[in-house]
C-alpha atoms as a PDB file:
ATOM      1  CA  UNK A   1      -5.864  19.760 -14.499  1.00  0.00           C
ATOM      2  CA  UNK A   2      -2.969  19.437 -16.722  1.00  0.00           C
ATOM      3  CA  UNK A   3       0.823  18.053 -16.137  1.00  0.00           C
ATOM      4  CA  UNK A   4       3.703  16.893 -18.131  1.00  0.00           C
ATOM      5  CA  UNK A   5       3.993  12.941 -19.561  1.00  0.00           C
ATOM      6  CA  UNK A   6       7.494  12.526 -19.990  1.00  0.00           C
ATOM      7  CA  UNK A   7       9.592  10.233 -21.761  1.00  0.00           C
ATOM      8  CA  UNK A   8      13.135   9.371 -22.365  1.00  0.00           C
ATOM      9  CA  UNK A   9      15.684   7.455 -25.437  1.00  0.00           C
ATOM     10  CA  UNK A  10      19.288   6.829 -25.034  1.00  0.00           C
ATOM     11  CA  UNK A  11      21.303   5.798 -28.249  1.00  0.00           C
ATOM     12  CA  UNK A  12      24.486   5.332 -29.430  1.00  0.00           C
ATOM     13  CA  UNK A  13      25.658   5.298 -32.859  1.00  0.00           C
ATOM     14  CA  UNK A  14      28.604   5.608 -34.942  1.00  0.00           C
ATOM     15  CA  UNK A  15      28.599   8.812 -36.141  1.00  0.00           C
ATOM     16  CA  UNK A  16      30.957  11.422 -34.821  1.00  0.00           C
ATOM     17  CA  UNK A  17      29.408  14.335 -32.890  1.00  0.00           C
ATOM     18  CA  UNK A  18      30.307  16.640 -35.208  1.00  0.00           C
ATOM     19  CA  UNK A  19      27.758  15.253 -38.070  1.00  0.00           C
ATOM     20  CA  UNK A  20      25.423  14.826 -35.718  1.00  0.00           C
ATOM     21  CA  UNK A  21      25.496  18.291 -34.140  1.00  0.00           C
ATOM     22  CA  UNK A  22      25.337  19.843 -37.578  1.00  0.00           C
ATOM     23  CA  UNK A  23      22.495  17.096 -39.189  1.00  0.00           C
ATOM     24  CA  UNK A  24      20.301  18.152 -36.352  1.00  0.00           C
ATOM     25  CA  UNK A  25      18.596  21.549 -37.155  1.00  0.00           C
ATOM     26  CA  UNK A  26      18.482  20.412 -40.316  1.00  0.00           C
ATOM     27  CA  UNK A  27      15.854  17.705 -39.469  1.00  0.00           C
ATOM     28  CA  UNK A  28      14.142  20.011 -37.034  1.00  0.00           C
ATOM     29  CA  UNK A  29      13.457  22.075 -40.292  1.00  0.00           C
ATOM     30  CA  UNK A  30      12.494  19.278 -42.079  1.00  0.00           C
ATOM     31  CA  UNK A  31      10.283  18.198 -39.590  1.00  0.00           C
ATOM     32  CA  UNK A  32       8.986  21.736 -39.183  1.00  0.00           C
ATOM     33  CA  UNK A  33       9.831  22.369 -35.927  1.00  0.00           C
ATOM     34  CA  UNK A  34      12.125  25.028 -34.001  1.00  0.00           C
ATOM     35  CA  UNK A  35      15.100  25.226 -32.020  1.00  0.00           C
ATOM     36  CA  UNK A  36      13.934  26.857 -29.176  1.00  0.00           C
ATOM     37  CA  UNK A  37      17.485  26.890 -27.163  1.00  0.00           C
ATOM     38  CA  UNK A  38      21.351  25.465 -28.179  1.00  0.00           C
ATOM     39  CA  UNK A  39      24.418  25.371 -26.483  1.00  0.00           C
ATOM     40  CA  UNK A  40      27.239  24.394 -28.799  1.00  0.00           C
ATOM     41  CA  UNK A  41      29.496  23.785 -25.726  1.00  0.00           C
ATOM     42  CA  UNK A  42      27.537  21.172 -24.186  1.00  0.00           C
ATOM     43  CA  UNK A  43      25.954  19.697 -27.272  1.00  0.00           C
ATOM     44  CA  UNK A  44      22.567  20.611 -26.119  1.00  0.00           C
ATOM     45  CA  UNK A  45      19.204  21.727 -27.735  1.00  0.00           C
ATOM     46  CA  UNK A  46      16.135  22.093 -27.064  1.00  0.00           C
ATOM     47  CA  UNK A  47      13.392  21.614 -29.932  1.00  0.00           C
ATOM     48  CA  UNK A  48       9.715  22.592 -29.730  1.00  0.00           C
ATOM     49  CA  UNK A  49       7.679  19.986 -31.337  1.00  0.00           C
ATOM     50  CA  UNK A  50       4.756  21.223 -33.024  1.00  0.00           C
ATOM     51  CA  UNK A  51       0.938  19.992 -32.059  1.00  0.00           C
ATOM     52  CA  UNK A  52      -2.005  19.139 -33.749  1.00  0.00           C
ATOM     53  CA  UNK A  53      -6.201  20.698 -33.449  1.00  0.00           C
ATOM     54  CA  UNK A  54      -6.539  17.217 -30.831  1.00  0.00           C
ATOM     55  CA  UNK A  55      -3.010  17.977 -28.570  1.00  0.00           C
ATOM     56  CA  UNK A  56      -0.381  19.880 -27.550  1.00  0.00           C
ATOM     57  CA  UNK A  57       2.889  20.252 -28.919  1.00  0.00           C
ATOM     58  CA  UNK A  58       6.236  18.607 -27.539  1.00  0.00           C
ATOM     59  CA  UNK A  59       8.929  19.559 -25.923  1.00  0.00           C
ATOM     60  CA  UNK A  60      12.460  17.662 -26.590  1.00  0.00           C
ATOM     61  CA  UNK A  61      15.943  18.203 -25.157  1.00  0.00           C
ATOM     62  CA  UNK A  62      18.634  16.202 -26.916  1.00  0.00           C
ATOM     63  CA  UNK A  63      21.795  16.107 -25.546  1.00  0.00           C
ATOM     64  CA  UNK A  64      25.355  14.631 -27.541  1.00  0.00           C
ATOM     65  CA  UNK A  65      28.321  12.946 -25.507  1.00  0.00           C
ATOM     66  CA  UNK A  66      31.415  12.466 -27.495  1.00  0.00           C
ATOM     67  CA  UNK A  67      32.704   8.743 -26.221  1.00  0.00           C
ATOM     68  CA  UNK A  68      35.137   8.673 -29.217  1.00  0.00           C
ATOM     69  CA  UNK A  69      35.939  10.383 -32.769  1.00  0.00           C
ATOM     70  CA  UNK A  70      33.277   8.024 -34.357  1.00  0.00           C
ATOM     71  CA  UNK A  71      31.063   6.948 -31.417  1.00  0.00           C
ATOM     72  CA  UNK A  72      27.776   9.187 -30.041  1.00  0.00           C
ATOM     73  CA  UNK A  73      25.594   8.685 -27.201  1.00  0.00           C
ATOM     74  CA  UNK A  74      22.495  10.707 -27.943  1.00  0.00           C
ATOM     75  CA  UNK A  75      20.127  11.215 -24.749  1.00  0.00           C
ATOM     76  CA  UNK A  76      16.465  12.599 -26.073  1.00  0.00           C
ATOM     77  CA  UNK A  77      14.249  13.383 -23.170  1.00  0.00           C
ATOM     78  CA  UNK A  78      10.583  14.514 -24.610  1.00  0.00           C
ATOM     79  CA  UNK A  79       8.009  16.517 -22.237  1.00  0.00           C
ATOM     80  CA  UNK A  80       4.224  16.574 -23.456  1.00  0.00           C
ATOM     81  CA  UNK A  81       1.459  18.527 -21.402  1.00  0.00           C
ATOM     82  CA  UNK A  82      -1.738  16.423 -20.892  1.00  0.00           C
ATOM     83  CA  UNK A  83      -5.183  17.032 -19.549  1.00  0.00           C
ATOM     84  CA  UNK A  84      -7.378  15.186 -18.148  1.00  0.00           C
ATOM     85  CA  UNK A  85      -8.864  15.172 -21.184  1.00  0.00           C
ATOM     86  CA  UNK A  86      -6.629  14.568 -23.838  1.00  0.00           C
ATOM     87  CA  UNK A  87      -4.716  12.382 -21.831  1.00  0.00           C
ATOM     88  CA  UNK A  88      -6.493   9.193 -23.180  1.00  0.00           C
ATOM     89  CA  UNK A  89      -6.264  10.498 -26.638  1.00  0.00           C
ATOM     90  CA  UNK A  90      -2.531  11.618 -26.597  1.00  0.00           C
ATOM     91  CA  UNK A  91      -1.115   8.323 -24.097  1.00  0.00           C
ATOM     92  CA  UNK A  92       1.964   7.585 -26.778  1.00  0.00           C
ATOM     93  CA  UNK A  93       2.339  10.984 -27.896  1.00  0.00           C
ATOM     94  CA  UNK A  94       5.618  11.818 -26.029  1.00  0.00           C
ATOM     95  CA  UNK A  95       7.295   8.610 -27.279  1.00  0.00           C
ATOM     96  CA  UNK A  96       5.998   9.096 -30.609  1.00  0.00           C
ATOM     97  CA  UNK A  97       7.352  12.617 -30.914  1.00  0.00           C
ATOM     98  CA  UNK A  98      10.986  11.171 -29.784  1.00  0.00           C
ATOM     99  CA  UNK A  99       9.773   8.098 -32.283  1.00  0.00           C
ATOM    100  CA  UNK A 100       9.734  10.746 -35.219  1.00  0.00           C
ATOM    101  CA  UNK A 101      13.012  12.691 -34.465  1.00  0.00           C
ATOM    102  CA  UNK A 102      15.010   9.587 -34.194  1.00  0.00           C
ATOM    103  CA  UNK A 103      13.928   8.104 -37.514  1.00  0.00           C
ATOM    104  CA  UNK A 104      14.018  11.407 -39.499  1.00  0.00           C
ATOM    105  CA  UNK A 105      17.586  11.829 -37.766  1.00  0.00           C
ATOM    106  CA  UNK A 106      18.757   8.470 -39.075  1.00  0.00           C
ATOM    107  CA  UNK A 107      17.525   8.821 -42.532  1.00  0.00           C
ATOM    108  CA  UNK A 108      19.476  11.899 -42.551  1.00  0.00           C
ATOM    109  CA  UNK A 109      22.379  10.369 -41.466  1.00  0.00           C
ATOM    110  CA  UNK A 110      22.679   7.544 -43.925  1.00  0.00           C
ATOM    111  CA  UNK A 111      21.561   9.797 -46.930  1.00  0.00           C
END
């Protein structure tokens, strides 16, 4: 039987939304994942997260709030499907997924 472990991350940091909307995809690349949705008006995305031969891939939604020109809350809600199976093997995996976007997105912010 299979169902979703889910996992959420709520940050802010000073960096407007703007840099942040437009240093996303580029760490999605980098990370060598895809942008499976976007919605430039509400500063949303989803982003597939690829898997390895022992689990399944992620799924992440990210969503940007502006609360001023150089302030960003950034909400990242990750989704993993788990067996039964590969739930013991995989328990961190949905945190570690958000774990990887989050550090890859602050390295490319303070490049």
């Amino acid at each position: 039987m299979a169902y979703l472990r889910e996992a959420k991350q709520e940050l802010e940091v000073d960096f407007s939304l703007v840099s942040m909307w437009e240093a996303i995809p580029k760490v999605v690349a980098q990370l060598g994942w895809e942008i499976k949705e976007k919605d430039a008006n509400a500063h949303r995305l989803t982003i597939n997260a690829a898997g390895s031969l022992t689990s399944y891939g992620s799924m992440i939604r990210v969503e940007l709030t502006e609360l001023n020109e150089k302030t960003t809350r950034i909400e990242i809600f990750g989704e993993t499907p788990v067996t039964t199976i590969t739930s013991t093997l995989n328990f961190t995996q949905t945190n570690d997924t958000i774990d990887r976007f989050t550090v890859a997105l602050a390295q490319k912010m303070n490049e």
